[in-house]
N, C-alpha and C. Protein backbone atom coordinates (compact mmCIF):
# COMPACT_ATOMS: atom_id res chain seq x y z
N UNK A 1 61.11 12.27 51.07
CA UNK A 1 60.13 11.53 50.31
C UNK A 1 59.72 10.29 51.11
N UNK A 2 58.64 9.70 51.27
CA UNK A 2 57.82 8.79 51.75
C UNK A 2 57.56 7.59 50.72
N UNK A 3 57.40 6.67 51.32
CA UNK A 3 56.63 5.54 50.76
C UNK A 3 55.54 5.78 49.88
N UNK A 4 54.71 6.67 50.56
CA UNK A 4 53.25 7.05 49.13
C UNK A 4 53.91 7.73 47.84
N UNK A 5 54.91 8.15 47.92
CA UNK A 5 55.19 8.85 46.58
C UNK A 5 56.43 7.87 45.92
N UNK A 6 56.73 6.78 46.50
CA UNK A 6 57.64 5.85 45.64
C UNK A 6 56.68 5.04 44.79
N UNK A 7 55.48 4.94 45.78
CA UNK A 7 54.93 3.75 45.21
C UNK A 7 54.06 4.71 43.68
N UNK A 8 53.67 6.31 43.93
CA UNK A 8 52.83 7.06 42.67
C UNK A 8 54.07 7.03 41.46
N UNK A 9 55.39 7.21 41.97
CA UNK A 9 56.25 7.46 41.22
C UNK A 9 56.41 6.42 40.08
N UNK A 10 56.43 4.90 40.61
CA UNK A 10 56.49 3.50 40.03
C UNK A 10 55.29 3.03 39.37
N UNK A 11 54.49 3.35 39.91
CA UNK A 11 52.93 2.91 39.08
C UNK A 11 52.37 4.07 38.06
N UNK A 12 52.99 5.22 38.24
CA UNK A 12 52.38 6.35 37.79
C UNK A 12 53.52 6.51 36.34
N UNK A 13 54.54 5.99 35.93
CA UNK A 13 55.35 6.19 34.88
C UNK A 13 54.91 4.61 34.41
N UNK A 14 54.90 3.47 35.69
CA UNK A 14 54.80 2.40 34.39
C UNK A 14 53.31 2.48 33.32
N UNK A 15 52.35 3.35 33.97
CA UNK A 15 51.05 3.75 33.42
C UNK A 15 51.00 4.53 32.26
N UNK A 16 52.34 5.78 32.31
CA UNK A 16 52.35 6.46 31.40
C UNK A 16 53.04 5.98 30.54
N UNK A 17 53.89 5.58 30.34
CA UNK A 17 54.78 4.63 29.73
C UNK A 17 53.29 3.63 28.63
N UNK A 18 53.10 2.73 29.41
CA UNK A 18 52.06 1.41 28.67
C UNK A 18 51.14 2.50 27.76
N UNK A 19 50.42 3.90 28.38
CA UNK A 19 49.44 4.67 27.69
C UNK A 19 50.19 5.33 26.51
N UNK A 20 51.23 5.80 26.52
CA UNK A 20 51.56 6.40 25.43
C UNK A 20 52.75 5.41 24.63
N UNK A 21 52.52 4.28 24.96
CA UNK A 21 53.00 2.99 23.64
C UNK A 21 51.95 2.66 23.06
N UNK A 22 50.59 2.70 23.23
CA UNK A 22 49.65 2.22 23.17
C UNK A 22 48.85 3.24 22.17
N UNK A 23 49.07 4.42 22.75
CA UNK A 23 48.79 5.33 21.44
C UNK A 23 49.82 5.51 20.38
N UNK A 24 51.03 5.15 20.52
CA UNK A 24 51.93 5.45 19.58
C UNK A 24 51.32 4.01 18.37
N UNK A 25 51.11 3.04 18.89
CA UNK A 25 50.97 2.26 18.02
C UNK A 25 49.45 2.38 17.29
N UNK A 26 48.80 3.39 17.65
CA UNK A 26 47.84 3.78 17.50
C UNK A 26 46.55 2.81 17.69
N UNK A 27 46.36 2.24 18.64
CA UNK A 27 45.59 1.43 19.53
C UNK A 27 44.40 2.01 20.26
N UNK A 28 43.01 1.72 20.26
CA UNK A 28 42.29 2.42 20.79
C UNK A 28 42.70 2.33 22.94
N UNK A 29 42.08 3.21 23.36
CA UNK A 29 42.01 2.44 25.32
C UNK A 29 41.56 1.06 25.23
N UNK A 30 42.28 0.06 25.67
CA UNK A 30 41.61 -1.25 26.28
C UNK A 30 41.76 -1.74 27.54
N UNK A 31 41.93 -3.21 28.22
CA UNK A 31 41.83 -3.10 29.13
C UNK A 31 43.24 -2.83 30.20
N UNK A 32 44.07 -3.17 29.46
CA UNK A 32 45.55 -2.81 29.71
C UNK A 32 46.11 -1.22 30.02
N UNK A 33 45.57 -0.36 29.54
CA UNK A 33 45.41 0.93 29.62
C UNK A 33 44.64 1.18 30.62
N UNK A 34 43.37 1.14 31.02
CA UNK A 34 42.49 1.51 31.79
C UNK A 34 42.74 0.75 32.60
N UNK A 35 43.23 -0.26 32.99
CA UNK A 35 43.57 -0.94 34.15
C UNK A 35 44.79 -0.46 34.65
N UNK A 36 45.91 0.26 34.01
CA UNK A 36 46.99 0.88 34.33
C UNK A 36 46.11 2.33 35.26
N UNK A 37 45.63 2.86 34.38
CA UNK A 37 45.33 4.53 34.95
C UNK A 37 44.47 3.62 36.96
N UNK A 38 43.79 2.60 36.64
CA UNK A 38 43.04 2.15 37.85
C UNK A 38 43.76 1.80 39.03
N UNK A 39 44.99 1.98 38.67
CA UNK A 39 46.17 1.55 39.80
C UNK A 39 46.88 2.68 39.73
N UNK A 40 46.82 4.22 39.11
CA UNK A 40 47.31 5.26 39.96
C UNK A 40 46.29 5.17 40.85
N UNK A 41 45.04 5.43 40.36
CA UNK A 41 43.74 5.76 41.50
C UNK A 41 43.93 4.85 42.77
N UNK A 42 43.96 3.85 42.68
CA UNK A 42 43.90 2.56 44.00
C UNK A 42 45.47 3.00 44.72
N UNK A 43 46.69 3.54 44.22
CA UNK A 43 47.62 4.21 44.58
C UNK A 43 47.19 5.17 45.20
N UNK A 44 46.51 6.21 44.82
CA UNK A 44 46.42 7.76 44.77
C UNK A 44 44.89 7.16 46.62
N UNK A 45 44.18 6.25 46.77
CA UNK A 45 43.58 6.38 47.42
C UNK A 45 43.90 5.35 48.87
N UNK A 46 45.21 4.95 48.28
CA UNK A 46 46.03 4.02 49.83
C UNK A 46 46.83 5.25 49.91
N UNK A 47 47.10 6.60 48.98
CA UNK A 47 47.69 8.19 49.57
C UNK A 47 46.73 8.51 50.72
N UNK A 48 45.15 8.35 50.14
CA UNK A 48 44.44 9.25 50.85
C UNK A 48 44.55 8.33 52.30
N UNK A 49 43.99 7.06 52.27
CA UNK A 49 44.09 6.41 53.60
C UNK A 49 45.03 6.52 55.01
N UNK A 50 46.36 6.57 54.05
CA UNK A 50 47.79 6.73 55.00
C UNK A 50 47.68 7.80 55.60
N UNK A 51 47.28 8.89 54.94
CA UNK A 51 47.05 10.02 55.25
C UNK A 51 45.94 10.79 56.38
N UNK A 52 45.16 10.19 56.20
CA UNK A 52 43.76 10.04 57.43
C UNK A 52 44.73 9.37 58.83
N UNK A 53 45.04 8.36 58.14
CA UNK A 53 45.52 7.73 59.63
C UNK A 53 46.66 8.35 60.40
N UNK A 54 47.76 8.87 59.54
CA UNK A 54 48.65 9.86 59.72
C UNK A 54 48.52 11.17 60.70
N UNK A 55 47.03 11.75 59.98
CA UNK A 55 46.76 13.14 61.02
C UNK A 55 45.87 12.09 62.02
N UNK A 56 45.38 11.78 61.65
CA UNK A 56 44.56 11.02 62.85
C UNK A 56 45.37 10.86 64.29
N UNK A 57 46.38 10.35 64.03
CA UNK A 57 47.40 10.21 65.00
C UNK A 57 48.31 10.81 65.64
N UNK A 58 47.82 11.75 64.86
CA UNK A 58 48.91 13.44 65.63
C UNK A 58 49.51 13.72 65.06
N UNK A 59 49.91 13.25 63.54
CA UNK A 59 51.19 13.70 62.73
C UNK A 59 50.63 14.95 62.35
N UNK A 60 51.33 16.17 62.36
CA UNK A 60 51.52 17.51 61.69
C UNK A 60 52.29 17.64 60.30
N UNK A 61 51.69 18.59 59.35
CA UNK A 61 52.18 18.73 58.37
C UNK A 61 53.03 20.27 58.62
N UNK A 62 53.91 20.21 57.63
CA UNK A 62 54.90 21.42 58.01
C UNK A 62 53.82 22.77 56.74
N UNK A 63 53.29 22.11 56.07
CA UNK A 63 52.62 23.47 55.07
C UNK A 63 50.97 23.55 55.32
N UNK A 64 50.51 24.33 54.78
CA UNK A 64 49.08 24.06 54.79
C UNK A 64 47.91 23.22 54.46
N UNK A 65 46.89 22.50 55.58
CA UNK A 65 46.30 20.69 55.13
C UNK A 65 45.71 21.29 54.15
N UNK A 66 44.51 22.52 54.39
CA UNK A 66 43.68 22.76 52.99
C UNK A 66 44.44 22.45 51.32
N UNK A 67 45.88 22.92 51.11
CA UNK A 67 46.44 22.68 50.36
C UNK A 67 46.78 21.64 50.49
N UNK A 68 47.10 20.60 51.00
CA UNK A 68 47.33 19.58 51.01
C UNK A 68 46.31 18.55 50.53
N UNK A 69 45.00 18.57 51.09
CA UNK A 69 43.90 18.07 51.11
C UNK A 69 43.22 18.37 49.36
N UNK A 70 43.43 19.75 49.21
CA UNK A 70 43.14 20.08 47.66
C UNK A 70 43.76 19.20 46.65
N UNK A 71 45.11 19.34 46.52
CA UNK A 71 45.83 18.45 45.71
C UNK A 71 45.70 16.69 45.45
N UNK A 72 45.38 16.11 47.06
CA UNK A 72 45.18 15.35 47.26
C UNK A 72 43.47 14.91 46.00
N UNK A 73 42.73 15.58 46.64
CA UNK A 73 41.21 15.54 46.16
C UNK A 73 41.09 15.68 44.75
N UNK A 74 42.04 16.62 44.02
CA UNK A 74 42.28 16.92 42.86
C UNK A 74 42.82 15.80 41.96
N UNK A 75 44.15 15.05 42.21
CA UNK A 75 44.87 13.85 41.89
C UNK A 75 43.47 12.81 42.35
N UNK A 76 42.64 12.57 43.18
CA UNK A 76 41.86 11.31 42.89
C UNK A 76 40.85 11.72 41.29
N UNK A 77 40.64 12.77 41.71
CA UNK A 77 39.42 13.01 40.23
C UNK A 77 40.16 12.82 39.20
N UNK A 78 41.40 13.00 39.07
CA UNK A 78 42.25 13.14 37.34
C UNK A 78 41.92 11.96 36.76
N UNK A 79 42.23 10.14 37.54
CA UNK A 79 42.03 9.46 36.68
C UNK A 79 40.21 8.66 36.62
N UNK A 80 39.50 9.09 37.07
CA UNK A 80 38.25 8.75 37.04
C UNK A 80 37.96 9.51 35.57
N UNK A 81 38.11 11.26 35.61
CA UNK A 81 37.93 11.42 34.74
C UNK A 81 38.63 11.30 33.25
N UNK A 82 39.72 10.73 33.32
CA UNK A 82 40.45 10.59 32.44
C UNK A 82 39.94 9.01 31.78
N UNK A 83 39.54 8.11 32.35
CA UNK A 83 38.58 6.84 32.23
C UNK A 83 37.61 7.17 31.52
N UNK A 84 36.49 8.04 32.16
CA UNK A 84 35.17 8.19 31.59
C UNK A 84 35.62 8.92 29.92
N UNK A 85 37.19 9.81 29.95
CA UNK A 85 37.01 10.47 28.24
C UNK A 85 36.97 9.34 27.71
N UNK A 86 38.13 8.10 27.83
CA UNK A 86 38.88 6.97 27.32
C UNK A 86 37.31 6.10 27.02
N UNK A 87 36.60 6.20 28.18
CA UNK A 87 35.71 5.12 27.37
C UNK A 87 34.29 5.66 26.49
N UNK A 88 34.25 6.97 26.57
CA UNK A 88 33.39 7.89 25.53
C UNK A 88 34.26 7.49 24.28
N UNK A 89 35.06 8.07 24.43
CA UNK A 89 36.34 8.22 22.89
C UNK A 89 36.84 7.48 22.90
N UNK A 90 36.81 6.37 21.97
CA UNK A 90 37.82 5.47 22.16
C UNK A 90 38.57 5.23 20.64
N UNK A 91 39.53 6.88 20.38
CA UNK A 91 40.13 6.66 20.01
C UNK A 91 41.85 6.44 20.98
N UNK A 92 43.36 6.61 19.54
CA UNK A 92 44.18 6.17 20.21
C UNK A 92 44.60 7.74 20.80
N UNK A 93 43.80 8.38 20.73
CA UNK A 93 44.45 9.94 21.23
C UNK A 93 43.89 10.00 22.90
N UNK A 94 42.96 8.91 23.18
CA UNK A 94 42.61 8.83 24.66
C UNK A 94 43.35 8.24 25.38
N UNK A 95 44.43 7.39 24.46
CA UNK A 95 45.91 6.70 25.52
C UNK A 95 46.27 7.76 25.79
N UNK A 96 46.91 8.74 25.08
CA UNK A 96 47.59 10.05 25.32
C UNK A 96 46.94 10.87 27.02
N UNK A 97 46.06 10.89 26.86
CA UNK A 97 44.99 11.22 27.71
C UNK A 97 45.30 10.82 29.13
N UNK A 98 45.42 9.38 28.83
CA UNK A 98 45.01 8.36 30.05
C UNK A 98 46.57 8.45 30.22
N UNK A 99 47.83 8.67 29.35
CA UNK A 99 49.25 8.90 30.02
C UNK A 99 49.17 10.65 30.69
N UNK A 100 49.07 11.16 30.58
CA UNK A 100 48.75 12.28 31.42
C UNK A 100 48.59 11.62 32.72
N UNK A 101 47.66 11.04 33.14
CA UNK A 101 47.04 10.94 34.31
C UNK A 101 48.41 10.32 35.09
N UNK A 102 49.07 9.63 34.68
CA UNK A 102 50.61 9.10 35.83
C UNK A 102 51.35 10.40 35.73
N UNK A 103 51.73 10.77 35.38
CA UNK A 103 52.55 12.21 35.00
C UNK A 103 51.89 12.59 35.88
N UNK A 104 50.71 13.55 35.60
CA UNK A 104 50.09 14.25 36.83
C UNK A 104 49.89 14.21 37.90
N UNK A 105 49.66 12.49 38.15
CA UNK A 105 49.65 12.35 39.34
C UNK A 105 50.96 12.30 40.49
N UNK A 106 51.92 11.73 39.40
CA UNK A 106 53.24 12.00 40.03
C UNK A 106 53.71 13.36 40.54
N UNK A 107 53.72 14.29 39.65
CA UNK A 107 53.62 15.77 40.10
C UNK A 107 53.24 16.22 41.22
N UNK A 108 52.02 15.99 41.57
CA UNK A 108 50.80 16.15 42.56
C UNK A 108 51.40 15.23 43.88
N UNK A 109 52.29 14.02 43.37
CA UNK A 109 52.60 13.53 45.10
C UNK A 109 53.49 14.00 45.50
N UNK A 110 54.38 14.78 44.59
CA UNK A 110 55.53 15.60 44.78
C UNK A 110 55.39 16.83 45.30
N UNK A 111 54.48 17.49 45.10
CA UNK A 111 53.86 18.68 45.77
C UNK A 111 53.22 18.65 47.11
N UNK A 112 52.73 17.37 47.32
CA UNK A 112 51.95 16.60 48.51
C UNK A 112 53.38 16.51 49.39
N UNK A 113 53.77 16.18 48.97
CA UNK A 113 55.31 15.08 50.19
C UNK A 113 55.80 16.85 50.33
N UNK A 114 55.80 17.77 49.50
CA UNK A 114 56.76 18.87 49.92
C UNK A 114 56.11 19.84 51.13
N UNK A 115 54.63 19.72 50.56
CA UNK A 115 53.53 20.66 51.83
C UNK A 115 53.30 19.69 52.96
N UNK A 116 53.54 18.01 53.25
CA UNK A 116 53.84 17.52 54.26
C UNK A 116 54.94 17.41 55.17
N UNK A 117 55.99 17.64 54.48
CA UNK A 117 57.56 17.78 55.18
C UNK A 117 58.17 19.15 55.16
């Protein structure tokens, strides 16, 4: 495991965590929520950066980049779109929503770090 997936691991549960207290108390998305899911993304896109610079430099991955690159591309869209439901709907079932998105994304760096090593 790498540095990019300590840091999805830590931002990506304290996100899910704050989103699904937030619906438990039945709270619509505010800015505390959506500013959580905005720091997997700003996480999820210092993944993508490290990563450019990484192959850039000759590093080889041990699995396949297309798969790599997919997952990658996939985990940035989750919390954009998970934002745009949260601020259509703003009920408290869009925290629920917006906790998905750390979960998932955590998943996804875990799958990333395994098709890189």
């Amino acid at each position: 495991m790498d540095a990019y997936f300590y840091i999805i691991l830590v931002v990506g549960l304290v996100s899910t965590f704050l989103c699904v207290g937030a619906g438990i108390l039945k709270k619509a998305p505010n800015d505390a929520t959506i500013l959580s899911v905005a720091a997997v993304e700003l996480s999820l896109l210092v993944y993508l950066v490290g990563s450019i610079i990484r192959v850039a430099s000759g590093e080889r991955m041990a699995g396949e980049p297309w798969e790599f690159w997919g997952y990658l591309v996939t985990a940035l869209m989750l919390p954009l779109g998970a934002v745009y439901w949260a601020i259509l709907e703003r009920t408290r079932w869009s925290n629920f929503v917006l906790a998905a998105v750390g979960v998932t994304a955590l998943v996804m760096a875990a799958r990333m770090n395994q098709i890189w090593y």
